[in-house]
Structure formats: C-alpha cells, structure tokens
Protein backbone atom coordinates (compact mmCIF):
# COMPACT_ATOMS: atom_id res chain seq x y z
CA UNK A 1 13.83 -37.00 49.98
CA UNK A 2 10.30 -36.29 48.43
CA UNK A 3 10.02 -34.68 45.22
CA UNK A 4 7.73 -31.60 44.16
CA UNK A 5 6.18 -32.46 40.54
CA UNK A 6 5.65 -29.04 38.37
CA UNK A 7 4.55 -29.61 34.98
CA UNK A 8 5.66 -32.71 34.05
CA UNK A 9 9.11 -32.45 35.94
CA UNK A 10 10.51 -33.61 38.84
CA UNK A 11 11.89 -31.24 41.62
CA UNK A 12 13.53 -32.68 44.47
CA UNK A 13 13.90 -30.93 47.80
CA UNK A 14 17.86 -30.28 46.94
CA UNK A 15 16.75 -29.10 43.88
CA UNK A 16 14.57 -26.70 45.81
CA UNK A 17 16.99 -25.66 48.25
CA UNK A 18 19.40 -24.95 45.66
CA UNK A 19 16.79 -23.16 43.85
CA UNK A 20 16.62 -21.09 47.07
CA UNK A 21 20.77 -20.27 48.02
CA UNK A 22 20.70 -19.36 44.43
CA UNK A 23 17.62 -16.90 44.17
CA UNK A 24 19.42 -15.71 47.33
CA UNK A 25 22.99 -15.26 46.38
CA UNK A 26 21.66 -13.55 42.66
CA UNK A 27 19.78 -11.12 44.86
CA UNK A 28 22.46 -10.29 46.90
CA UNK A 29 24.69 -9.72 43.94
CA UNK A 30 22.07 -7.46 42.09
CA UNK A 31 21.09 -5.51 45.17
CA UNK A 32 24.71 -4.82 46.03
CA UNK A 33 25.68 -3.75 41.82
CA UNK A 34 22.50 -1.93 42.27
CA UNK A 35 23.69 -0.50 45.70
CA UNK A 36 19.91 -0.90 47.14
CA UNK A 37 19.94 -3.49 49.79
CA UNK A 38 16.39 -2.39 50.55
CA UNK A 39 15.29 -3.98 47.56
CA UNK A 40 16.61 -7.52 48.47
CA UNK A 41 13.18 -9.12 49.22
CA UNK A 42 11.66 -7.58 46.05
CA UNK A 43 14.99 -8.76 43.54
CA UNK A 44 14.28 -11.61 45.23
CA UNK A 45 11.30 -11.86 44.44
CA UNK A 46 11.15 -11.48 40.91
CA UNK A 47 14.13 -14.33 41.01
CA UNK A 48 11.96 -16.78 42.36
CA UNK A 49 9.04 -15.76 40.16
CA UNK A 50 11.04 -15.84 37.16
CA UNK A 51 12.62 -19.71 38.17
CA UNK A 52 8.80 -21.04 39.04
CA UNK A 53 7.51 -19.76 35.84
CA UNK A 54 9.73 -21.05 33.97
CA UNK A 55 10.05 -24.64 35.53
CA UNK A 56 7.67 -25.96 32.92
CA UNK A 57 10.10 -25.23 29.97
CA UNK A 58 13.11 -27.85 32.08
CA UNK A 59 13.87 -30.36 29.92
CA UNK A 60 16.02 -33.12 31.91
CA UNK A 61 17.21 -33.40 28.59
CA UNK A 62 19.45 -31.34 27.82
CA UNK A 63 20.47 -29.90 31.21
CA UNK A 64 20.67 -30.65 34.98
CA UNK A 65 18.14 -28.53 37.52
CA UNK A 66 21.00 -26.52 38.75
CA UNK A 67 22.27 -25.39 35.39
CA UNK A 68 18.60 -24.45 34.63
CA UNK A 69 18.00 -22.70 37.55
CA UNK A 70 21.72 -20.78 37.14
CA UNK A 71 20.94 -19.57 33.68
CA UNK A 72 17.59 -18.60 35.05
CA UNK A 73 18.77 -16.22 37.73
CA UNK A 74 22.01 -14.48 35.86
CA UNK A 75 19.57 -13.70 32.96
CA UNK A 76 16.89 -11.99 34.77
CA UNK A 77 19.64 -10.70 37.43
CA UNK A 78 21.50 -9.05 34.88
CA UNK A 79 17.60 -7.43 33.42
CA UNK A 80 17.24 -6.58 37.01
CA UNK A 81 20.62 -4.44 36.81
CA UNK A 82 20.08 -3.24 33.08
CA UNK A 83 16.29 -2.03 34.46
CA UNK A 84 18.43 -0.34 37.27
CA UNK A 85 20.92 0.86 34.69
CA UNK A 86 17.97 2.58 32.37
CA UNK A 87 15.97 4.11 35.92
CA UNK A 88 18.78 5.88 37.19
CA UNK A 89 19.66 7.64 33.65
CA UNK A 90 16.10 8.30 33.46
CA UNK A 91 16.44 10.11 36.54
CA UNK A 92 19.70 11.68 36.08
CA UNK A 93 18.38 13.04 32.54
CA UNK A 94 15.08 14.36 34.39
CA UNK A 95 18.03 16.18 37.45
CA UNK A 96 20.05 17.67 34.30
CA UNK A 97 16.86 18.65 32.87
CA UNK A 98 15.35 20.10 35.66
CA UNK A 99 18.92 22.09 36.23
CA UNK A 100 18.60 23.56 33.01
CA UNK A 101 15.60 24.62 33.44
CA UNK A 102 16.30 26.25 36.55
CA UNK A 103 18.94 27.95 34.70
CA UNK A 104 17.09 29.23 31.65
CA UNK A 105 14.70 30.71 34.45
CA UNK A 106 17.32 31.99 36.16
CA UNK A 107 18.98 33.58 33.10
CA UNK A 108 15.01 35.16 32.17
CA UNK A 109 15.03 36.73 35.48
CA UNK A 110 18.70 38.25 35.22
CA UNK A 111 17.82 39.26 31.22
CA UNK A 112 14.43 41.26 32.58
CA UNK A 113 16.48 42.66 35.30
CA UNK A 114 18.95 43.96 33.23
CA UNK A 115 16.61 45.03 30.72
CA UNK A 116 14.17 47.14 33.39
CA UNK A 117 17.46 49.02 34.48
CA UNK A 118 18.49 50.03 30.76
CA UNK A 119 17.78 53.67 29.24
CA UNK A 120 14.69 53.36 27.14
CA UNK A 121 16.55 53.85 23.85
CA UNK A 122 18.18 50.20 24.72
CA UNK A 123 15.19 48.87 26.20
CA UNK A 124 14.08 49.49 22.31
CA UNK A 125 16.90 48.17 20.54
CA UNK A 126 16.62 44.97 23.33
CA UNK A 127 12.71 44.83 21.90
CA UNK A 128 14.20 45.16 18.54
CA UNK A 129 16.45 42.27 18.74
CA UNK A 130 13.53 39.92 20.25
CA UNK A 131 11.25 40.76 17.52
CA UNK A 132 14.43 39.43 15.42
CA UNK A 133 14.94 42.88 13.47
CA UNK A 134 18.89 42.53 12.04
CA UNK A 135 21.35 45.60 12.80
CA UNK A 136 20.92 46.56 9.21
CA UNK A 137 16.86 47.43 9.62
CA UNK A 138 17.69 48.90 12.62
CA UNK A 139 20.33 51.14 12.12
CA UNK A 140 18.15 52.03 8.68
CA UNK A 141 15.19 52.78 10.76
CA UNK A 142 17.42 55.39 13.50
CA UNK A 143 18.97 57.10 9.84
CA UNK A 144 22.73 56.15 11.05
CA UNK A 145 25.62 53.59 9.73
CA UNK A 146 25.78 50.42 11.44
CA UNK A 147 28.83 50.89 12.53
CA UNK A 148 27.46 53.83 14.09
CA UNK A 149 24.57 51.77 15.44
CA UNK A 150 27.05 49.15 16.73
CA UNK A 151 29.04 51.63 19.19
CA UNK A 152 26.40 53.87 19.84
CA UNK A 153 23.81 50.99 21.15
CA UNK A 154 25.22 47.26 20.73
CA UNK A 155 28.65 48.08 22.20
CA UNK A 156 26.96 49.56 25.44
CA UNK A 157 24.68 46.33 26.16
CA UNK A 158 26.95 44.33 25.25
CA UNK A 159 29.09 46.30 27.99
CA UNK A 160 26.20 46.25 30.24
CA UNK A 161 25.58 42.56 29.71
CA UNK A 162 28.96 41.58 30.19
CA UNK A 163 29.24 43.61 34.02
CA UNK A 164 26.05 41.79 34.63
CA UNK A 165 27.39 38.41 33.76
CA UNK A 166 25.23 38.23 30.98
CA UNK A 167 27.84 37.87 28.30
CA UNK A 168 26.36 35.42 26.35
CA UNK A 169 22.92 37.20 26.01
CA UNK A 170 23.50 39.57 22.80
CA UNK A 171 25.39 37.68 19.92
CA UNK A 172 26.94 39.86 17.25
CA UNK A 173 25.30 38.73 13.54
C-alpha cells in the first residue's frame, strides 16, 4: 500500500481508512448523545477537519496513528456534545424566558382589568400604591387610622384580587 505524506509524516492507506471508520463511528456516537442524526455529515465533518489539521503535530514518537487519531476524535467529539450541551440551555433559558414574559404580560393585562372594573376610590389607592405611597401616608392623607384604611380599602382589593386570581398582586407592608 502507498502512503499519503502530510507534513513530514507518513500516512498509509490503513491509516487513512482507519482515520475514516473512526471519524465515522465518533459521529455516530455524538449525533446519537446529541439525538440529531441530521447533523451526521456536518459532526462529521468537523471530525475529519479537526484529524487533518492536526496531522502535522503526529509525532511517530511517542504514539501510533491510531492512538493519535482516537484521542483526536473523543476530544473534539466530546466539544461537539459540550457545544450541544451549552445550545440547548441557551435555548431552554431563552423558552423559560420567553414564558415569563408571557406571564408578566399576562399578569399586566389581568392587573389593568381588574383595576378598570374597581370603584374609583380603589382605582386611587391602586395609583397610590404604584406611585409607592406606604399605608401610613395614605391613610394620613384620607384623615383615618390605618387600621381603618386597611379594612375600609386594602381588605376589599385584596378580596377583589384574590376572586380574580390575583392574590399575589397587593402585598401587605
């Protein structure tokens, strides 16, 4: 059998085909971890890219062409798998965050509901609490006790909230 010089070292065809079945069978493995069998002709790819470029670093040395090209393809299969990995958090991270921001629009929506069906003496204290006024102030600025303010306005939207399934709206200070 001929052999393929690269960069000062010698290839033989076994070597070659051996480079080959293993590109192929590291492939296989990452595509399957990485449950994406359509990407089989791109992991392997990148296999074969990363063994060729590296061909010029063999040293006969200190290791045989099949150990070489092993090491080769289980390091950059498992980078394949840990770039995987880090994609598909991205993505679940960008799903969770796009869930709660659905959610905090949702909640805006059911909060300015509720808030457009309230008397206008709760639409007030509701305005009130969003300019960040405490109970104190307000209670001191209607001339009654705050426990007076409490169950007169607080304990009805906080009764309101609740039936609207908006119980975690209002917080007591």
């Amino acid at each position: 059998m001929g052999e393929i010089v690269r960069g000062g070292s010698s290839m033989t065809a076994e070597d070659s085909e051996y480079i080959e079945r293993c590109v192929n069978v590291r492939a296989w493995h990452v595509a399957q971890i990485c449950h994406s069998l359509h990407s089989l002709d791109d992991y392997r790819q990148e296999l074969r890219i990363a063994v060729f470029r590296r061909l010029d670093r063999f040293d006969p040395n200190r290791a045989n062409m099949r150990t070489y090209c092993d090491r080769i393809t289980r390091s950059v299969a498992r980078l394949l798998i840990r770039r995987h990995r880090r994609m598909q958090r991205m993505e679940q991270r960008e799903v969770a965050d796009n869930g709660r921001y659905i959610r905090n629009a949702q909640l805006m929506l059911d909060v300015a509901a509720t808030v457009a069906a309230l008397p206008p003496d709760l639409q007030q204290i509701v305005a009130d609490l969003q300019a960040g006024k405490s109970y104190r102030r307000m209670s001191a600025e209607r001339g009654v006790t705050r426990w007076t303010f409490e169950r007169r306005y607080i304990l009805p939207l906080r009764d309101i909230c609740n039936r609207r399934g908006l119980a975690d709206y209002l917080t007591g200070e």
